[in-house]
N, C-alpha and C. Protein backbone atom coordinates (compact mmCIF):
# COMPACT_ATOMS: atom_id res chain seq x y z
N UNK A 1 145.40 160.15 165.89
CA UNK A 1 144.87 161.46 166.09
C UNK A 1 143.68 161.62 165.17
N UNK A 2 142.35 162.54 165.41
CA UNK A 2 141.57 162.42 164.64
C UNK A 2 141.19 164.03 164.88
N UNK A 3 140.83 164.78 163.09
CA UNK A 3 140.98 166.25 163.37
C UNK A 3 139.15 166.21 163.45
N UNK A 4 139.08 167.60 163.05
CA UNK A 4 137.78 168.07 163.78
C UNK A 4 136.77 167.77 162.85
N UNK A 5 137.10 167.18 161.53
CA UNK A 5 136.48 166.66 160.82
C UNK A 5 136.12 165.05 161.17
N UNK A 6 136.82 164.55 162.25
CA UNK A 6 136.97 163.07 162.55
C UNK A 6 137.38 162.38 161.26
N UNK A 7 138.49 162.84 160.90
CA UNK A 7 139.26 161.76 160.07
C UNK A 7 140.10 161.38 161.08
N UNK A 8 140.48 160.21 160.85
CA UNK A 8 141.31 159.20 161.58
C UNK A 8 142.72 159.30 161.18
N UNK A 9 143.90 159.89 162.07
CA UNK A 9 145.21 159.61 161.16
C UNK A 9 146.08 158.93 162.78
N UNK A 10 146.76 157.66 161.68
CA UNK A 10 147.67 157.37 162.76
C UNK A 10 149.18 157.15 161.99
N UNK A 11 150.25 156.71 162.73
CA UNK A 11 151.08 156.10 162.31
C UNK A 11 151.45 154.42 162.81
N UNK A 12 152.09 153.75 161.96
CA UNK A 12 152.47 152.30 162.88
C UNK A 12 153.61 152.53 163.23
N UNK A 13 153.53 151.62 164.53
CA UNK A 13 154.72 151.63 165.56
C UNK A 13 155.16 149.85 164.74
N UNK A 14 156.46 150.11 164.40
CA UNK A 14 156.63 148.61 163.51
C UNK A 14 156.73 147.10 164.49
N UNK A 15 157.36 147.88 165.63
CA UNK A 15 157.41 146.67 166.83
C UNK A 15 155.90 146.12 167.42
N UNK A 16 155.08 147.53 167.48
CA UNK A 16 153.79 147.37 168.02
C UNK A 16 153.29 146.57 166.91
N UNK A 17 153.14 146.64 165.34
CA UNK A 17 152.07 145.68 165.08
C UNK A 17 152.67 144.21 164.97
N UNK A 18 153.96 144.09 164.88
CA UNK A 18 154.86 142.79 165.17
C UNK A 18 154.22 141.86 166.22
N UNK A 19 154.34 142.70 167.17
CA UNK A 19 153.79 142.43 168.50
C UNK A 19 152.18 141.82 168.74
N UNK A 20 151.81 142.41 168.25
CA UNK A 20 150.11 142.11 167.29
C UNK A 20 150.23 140.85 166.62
N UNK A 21 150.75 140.47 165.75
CA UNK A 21 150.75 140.07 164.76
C UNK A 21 151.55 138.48 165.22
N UNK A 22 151.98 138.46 166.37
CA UNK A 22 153.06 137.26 166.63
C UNK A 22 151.82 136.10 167.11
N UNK A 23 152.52 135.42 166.30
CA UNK A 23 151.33 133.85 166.75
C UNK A 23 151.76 133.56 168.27
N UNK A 24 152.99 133.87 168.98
CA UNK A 24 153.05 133.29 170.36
C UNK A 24 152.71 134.94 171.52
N UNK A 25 152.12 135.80 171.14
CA UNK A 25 151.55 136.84 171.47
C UNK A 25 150.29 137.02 171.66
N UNK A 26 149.69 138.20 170.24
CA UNK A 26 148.59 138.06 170.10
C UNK A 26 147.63 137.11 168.95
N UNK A 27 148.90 137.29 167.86
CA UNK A 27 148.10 136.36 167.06
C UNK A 27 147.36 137.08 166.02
N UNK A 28 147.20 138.48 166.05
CA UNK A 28 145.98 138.80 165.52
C UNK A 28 146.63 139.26 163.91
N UNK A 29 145.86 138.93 163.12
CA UNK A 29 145.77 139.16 161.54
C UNK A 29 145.74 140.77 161.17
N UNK A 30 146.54 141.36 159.97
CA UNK A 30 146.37 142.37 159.74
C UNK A 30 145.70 143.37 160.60
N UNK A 31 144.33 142.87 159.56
CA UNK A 31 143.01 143.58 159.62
C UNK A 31 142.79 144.00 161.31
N UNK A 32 143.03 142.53 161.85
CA UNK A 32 142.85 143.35 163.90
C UNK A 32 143.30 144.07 164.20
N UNK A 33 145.06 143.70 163.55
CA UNK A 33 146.43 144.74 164.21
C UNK A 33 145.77 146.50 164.00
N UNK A 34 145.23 146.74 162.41
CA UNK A 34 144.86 147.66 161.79
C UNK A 34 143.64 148.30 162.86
N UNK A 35 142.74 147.38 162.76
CA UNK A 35 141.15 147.67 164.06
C UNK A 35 141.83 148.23 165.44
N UNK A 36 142.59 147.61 165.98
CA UNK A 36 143.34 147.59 167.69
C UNK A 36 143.96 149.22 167.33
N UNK A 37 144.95 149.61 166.03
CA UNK A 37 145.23 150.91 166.09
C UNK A 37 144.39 152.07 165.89
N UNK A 38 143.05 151.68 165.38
CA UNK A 38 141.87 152.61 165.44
C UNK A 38 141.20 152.89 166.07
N UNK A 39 141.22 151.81 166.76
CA UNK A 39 140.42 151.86 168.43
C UNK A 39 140.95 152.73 169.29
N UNK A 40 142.54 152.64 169.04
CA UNK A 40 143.34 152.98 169.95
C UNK A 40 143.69 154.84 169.86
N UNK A 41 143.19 155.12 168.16
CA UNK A 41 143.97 156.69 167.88
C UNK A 41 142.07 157.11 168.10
N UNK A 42 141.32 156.52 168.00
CA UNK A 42 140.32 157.23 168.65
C UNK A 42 139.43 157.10 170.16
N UNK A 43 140.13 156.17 170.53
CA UNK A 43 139.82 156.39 172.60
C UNK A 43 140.67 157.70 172.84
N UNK A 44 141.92 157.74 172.14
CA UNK A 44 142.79 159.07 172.43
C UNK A 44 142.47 160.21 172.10
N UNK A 45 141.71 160.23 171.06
CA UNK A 45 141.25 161.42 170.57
C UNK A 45 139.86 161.65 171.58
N UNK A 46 138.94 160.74 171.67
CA UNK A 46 137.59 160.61 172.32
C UNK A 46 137.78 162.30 173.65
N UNK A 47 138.89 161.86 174.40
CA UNK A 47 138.93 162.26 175.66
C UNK A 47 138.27 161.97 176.63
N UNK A 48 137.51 160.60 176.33
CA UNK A 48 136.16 160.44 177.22
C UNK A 48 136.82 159.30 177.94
N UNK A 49 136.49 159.57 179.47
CA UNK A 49 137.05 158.18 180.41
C UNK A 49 136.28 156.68 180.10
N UNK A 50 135.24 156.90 179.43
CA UNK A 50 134.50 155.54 179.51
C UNK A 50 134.92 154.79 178.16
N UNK A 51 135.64 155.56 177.06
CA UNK A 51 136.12 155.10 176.07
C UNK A 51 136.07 155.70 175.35
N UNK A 52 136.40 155.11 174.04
CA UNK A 52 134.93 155.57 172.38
C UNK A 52 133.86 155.09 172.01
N UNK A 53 133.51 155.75 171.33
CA UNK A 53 132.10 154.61 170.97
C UNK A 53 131.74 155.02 169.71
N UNK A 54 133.07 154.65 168.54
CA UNK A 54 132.90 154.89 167.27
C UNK A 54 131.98 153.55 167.29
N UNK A 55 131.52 153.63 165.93
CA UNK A 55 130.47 152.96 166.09
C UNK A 55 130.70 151.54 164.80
N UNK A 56 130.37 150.20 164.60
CA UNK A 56 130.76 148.99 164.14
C UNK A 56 130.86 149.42 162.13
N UNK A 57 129.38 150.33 162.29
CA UNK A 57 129.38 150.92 160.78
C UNK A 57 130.62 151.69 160.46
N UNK A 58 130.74 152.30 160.88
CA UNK A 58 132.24 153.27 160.58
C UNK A 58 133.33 152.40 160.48
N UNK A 59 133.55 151.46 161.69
CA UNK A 59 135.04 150.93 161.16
C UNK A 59 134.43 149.87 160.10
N UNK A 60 133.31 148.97 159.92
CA UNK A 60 133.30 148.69 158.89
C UNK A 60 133.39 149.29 157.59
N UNK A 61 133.36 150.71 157.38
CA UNK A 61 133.56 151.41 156.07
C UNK A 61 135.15 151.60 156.01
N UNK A 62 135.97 152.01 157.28
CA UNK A 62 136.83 152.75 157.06
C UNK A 62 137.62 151.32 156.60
N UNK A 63 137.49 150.08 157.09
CA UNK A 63 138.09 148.55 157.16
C UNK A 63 137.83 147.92 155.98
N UNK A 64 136.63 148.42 154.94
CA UNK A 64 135.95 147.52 153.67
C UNK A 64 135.35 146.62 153.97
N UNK A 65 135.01 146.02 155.46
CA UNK A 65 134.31 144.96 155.42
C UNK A 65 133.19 144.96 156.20
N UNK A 66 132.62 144.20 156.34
CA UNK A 66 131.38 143.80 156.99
C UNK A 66 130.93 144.15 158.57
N UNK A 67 130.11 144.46 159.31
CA UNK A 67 129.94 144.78 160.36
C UNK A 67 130.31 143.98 161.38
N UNK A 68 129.30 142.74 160.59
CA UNK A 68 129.96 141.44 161.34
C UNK A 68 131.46 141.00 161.67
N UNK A 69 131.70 141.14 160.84
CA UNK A 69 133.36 140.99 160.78
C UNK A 69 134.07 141.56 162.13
N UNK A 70 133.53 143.18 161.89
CA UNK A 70 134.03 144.03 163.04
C UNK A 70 133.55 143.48 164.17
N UNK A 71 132.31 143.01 164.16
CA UNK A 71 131.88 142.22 165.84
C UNK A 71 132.82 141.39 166.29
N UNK A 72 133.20 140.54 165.32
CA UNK A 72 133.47 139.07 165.67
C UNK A 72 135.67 139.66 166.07
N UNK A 73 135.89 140.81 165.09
CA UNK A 73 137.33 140.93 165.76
C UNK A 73 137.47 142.18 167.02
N UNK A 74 136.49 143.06 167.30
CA UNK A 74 136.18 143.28 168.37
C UNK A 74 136.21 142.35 169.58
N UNK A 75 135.50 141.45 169.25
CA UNK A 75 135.12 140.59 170.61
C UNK A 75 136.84 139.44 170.71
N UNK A 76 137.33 139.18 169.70
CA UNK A 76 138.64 139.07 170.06
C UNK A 76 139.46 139.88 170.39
N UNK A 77 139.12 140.70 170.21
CA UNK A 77 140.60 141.91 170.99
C UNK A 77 139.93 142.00 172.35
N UNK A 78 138.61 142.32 172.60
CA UNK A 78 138.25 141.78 174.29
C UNK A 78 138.52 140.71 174.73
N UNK A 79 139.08 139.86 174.25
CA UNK A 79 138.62 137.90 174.85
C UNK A 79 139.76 138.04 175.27
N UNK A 80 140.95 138.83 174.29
CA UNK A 80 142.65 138.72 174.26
C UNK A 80 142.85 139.89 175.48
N UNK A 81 142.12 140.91 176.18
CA UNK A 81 142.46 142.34 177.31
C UNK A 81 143.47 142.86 176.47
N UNK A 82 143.14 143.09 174.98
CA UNK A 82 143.56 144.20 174.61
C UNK A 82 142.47 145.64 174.62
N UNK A 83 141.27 144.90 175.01
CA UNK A 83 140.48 146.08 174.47
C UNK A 83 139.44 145.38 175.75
N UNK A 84 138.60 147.03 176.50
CA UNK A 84 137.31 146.35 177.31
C UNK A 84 136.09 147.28 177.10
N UNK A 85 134.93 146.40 176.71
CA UNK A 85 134.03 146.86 176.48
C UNK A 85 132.79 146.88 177.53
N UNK A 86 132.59 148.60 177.70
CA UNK A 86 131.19 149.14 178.89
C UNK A 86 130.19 149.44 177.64
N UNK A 87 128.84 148.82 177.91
CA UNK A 87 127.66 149.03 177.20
C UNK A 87 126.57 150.61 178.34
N UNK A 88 126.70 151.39 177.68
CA UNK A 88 125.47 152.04 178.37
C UNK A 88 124.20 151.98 177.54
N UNK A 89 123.39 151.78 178.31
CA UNK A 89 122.11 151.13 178.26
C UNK A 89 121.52 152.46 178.03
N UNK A 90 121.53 153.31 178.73
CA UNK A 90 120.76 154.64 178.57
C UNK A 90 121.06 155.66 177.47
N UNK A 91 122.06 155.65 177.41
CA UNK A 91 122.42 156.52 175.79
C UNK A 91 122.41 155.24 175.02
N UNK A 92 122.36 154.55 174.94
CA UNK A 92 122.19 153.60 173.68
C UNK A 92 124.10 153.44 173.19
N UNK A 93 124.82 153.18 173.90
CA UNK A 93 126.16 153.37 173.03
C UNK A 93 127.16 152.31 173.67
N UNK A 94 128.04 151.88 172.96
CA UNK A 94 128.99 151.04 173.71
C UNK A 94 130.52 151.27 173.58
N UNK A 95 131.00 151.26 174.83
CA UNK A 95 132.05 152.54 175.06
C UNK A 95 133.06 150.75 174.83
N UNK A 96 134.15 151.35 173.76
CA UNK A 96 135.53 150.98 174.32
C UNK A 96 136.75 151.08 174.83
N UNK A 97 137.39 150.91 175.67
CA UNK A 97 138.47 151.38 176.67
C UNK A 97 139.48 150.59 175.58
N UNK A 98 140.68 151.04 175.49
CA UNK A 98 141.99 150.36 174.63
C UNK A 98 143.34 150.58 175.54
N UNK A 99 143.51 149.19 176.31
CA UNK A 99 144.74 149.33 176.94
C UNK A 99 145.64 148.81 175.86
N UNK A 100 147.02 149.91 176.52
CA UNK A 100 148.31 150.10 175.48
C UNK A 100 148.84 148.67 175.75
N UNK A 101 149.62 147.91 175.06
CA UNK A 101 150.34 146.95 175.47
C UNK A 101 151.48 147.10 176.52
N UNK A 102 152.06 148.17 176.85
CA UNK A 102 152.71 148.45 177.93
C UNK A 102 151.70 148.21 178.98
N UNK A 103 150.55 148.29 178.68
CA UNK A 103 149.80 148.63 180.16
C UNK A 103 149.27 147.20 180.59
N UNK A 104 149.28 146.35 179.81
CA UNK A 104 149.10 145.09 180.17
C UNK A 104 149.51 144.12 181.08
N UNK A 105 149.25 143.78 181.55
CA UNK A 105 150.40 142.96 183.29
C UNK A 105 150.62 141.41 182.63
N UNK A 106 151.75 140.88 183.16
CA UNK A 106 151.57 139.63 183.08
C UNK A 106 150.92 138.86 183.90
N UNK A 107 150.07 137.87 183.23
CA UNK A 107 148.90 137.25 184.16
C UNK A 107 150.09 135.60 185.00
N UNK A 108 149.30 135.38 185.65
CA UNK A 108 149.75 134.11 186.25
C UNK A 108 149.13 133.13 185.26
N UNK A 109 150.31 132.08 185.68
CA UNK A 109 149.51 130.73 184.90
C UNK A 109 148.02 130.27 185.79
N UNK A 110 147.79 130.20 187.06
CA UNK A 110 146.43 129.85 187.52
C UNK A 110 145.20 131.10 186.56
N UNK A 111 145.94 132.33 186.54
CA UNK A 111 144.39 133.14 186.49
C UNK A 111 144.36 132.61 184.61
N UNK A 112 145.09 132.69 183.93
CA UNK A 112 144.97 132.31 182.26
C UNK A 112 144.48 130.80 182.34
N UNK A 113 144.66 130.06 183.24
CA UNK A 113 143.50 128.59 183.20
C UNK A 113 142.32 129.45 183.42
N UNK A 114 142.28 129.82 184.48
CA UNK A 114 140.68 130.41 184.86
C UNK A 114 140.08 131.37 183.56
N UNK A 115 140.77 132.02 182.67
CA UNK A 115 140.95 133.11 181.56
C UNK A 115 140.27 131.84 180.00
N UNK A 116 140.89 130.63 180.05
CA UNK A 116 140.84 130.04 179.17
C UNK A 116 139.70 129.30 179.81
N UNK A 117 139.16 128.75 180.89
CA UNK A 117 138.12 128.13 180.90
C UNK A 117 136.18 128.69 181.18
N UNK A 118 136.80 130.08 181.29
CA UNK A 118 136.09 130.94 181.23
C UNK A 118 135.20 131.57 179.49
N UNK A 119 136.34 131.07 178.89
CA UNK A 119 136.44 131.35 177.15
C UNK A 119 135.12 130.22 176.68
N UNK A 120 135.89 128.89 177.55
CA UNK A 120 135.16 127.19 176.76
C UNK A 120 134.00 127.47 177.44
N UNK A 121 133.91 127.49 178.37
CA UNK A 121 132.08 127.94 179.39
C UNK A 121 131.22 128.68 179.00
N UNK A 122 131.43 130.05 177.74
CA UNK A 122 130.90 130.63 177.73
C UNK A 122 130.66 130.22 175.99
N UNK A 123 131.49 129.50 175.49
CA UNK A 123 131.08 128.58 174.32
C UNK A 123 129.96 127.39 174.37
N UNK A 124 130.27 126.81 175.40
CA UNK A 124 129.47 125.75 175.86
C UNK A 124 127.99 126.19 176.19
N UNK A 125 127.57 127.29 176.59
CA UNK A 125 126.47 127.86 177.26
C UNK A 125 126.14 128.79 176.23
N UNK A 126 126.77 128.93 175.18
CA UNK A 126 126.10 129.64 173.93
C UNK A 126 125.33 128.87 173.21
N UNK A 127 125.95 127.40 173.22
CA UNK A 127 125.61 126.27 172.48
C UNK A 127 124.18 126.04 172.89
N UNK A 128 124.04 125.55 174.87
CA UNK A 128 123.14 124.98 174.93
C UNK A 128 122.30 125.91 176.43
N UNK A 129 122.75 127.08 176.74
CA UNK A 129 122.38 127.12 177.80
C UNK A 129 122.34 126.31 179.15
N UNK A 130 122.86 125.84 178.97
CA UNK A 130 123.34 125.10 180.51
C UNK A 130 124.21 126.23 181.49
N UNK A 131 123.09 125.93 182.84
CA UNK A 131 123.51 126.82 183.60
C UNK A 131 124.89 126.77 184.23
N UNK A 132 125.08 124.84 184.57
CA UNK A 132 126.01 124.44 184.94
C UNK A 132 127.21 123.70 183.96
N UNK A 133 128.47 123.99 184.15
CA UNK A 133 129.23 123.71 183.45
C UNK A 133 130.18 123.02 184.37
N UNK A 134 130.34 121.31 184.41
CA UNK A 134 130.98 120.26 184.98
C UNK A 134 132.46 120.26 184.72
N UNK A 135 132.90 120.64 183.88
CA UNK A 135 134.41 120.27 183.14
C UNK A 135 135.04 121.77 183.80
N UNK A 136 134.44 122.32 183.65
CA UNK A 136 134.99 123.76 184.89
C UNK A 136 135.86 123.24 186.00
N UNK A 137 135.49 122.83 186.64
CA UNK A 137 136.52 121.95 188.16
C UNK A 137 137.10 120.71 187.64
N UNK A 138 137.53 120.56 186.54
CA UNK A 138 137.77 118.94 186.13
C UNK A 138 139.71 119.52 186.27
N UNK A 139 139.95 118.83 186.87
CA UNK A 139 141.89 119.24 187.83
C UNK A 139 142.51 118.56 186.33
N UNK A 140 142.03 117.59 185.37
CA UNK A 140 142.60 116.79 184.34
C UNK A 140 142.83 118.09 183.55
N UNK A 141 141.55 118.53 183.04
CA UNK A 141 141.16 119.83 182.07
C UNK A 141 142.05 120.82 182.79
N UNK A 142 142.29 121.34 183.67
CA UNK A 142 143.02 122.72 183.92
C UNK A 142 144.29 121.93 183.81
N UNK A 143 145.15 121.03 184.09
CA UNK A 143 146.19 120.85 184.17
C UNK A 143 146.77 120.80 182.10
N UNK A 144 145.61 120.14 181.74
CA UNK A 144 146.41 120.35 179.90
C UNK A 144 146.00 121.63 179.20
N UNK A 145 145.19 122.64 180.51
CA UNK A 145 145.29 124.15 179.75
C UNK A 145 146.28 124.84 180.14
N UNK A 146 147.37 124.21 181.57
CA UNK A 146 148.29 124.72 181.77
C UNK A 146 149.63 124.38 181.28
N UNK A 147 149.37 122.75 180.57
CA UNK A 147 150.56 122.90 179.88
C UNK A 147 150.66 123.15 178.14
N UNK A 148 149.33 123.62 177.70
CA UNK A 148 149.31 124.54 176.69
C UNK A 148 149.95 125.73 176.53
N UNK A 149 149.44 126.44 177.99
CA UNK A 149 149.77 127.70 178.29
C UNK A 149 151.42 127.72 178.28
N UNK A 150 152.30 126.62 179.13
CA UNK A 150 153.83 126.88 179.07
C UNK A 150 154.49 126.44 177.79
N UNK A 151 153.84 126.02 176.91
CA UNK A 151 154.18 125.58 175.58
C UNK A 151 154.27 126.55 174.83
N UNK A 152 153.01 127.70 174.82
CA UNK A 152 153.27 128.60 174.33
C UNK A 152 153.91 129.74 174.59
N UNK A 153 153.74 130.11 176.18
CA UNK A 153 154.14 131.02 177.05
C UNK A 153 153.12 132.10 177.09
N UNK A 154 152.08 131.80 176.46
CA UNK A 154 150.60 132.51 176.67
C UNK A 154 149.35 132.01 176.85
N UNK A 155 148.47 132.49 177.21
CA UNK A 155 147.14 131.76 176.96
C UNK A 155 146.40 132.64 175.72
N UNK A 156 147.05 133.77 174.67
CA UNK A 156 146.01 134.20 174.30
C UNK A 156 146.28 133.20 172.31
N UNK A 157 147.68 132.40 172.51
CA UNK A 157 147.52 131.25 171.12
C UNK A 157 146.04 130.38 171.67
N UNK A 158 145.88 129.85 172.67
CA UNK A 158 145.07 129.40 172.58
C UNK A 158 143.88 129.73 172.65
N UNK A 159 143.35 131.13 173.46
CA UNK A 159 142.36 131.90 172.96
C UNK A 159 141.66 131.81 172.01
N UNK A 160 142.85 132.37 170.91
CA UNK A 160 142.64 132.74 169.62
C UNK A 160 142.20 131.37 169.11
N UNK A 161 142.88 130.04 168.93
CA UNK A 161 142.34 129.58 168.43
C UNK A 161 140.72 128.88 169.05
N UNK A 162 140.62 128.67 170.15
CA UNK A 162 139.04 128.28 170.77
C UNK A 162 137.99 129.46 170.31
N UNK A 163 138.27 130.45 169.50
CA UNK A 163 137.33 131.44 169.21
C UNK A 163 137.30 130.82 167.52
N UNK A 164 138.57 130.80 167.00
CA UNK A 164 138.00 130.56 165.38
C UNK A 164 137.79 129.29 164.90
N UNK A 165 138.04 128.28 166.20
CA UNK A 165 137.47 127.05 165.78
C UNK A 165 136.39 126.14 166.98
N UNK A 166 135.20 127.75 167.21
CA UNK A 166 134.66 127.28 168.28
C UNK A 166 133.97 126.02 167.94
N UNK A 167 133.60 125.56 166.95
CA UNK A 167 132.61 124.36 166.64
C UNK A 167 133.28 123.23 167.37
N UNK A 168 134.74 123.22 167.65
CA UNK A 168 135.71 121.72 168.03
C UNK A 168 135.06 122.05 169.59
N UNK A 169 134.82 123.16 170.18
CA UNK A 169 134.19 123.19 171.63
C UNK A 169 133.19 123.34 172.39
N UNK A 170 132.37 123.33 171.52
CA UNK A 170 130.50 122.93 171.54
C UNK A 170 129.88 121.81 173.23
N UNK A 171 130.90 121.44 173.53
CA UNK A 171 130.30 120.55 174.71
C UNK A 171 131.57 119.99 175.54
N UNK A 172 131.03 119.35 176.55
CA UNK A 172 131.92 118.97 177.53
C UNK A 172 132.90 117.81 176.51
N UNK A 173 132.20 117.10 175.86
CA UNK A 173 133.03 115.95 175.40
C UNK A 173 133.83 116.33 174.64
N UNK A 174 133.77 117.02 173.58
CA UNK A 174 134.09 117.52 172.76
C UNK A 174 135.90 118.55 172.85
N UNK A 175 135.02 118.87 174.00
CA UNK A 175 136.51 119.53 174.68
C UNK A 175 137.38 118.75 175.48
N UNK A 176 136.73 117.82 176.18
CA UNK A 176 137.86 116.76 176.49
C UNK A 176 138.65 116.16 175.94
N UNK A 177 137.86 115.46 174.62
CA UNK A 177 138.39 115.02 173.53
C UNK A 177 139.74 115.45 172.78
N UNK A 178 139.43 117.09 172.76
CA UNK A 178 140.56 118.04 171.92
C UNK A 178 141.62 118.19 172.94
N UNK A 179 141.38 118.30 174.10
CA UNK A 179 142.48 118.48 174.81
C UNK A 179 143.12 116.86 175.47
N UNK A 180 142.74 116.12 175.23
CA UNK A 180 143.45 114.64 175.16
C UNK A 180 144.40 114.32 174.04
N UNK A 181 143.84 114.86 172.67
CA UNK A 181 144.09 114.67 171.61
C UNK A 181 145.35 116.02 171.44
N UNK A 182 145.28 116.44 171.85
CA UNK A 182 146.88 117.80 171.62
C UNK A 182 147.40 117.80 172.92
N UNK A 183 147.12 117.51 173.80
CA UNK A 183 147.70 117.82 175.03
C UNK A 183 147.36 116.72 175.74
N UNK A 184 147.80 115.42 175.83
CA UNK A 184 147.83 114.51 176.65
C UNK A 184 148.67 114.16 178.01
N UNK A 185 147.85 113.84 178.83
CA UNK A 185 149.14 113.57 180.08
C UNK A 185 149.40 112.28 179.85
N UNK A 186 150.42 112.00 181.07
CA UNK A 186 150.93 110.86 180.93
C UNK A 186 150.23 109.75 182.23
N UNK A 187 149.68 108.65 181.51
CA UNK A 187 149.16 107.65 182.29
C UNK A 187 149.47 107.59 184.31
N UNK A 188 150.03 107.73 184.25
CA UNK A 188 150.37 107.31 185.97
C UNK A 188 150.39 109.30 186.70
N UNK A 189 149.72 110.28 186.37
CA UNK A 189 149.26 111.42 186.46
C UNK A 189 148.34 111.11 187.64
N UNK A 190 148.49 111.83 189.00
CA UNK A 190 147.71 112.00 189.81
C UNK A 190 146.33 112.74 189.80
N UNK A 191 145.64 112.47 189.01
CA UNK A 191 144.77 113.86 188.66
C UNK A 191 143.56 112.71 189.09
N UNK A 192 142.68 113.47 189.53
CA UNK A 192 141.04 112.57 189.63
C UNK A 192 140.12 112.91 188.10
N UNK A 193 139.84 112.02 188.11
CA UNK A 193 138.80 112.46 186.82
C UNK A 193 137.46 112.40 186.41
């Protein structure tokens, strides 16, 4: 809730930041769990359908840290559909929407391959701009993001980690490599390659 002064008051739900906080969940550290409930007591307060649009300076003051910081766990709570971000261009502002964890669906294992290779593509094309990305249709590569995915019973452990250790996914090889190296199939595997 936030009064008319826009102070920020919430309470924690102890299951909700658990829930946050679970490596086979979300994964996310304190500080996110803390960000995700601020986001969340001021889209509610906002009243505005397009979101909030407190702004990166503020939660960096209200958080102690850096702006950057706030970018970089922003853009994980989007990567994870805990949080979706609309930019308006014309007011200058960028609205965030905060779905509740109730409101979250369970995804299929095909769309969280497509979810996770969507993540490495857009790493890969940060790197070098390449329009085209080859390892996208590679049936080898989706099959050891799907048995990541039942290992964990999510795709957002592995999310999380292809975001804080994007340097291991810089290129096609690179990512083949890592996913040979943790997730190997077994030799006589029908897969084309």
């Amino acid at each position: 809730m936030a009064d008319k002064q826009n102070n920020i008051f919430f309470q924690f739900n102890e299951q909700e930041m658990l829930n946050l906080q679970d490596p086979n969940k979300y994964n996310l550290n304190f500080r996110q769990a803390i960000l995700y409930k601020i986001l969340a007591v001021t889209y509610e307060a906002s009243r505005d359908r397009q979101g909030t649009y407190i702004s990166n300076q503020r939660i960096a003051k209200l958080l102690t840290v850096t702006t950057r910081t706030v970018s970089d766990d922003i853009k994980q709570l989007s990567d994870l559909g805990l949080i979706s971000i609309t930019n308006n261009t014309k007011q200058h502002k960028r609205y965030i929407k905060v779905h509740t964890l109730k409101d979250l669906k369970k995804y299929s294992i095909d769309s969280m391959v497509k979810g996770i290779i969507e993540i490495l593509k857009k790493h890969v094309k940060d790197s070098y701009s390449d329009d085209y990305i080859s390892f996208a249709e590679n049936d080898r590569l989706k099959q050891q993001i799907k048995m990541a995915i039942e290992q964990d019973g999510t795709s957002n452990k592995l999310a999380s980690y292809i975001h804080k250790h994007h340097g291991d996914f810089l290129d096609e090889d690179s990512i083949r490599c890592w996913f040979d190296e943790h997730y190997p199939l077994a030799e006589d595997d029908d897969l084309p390659f």
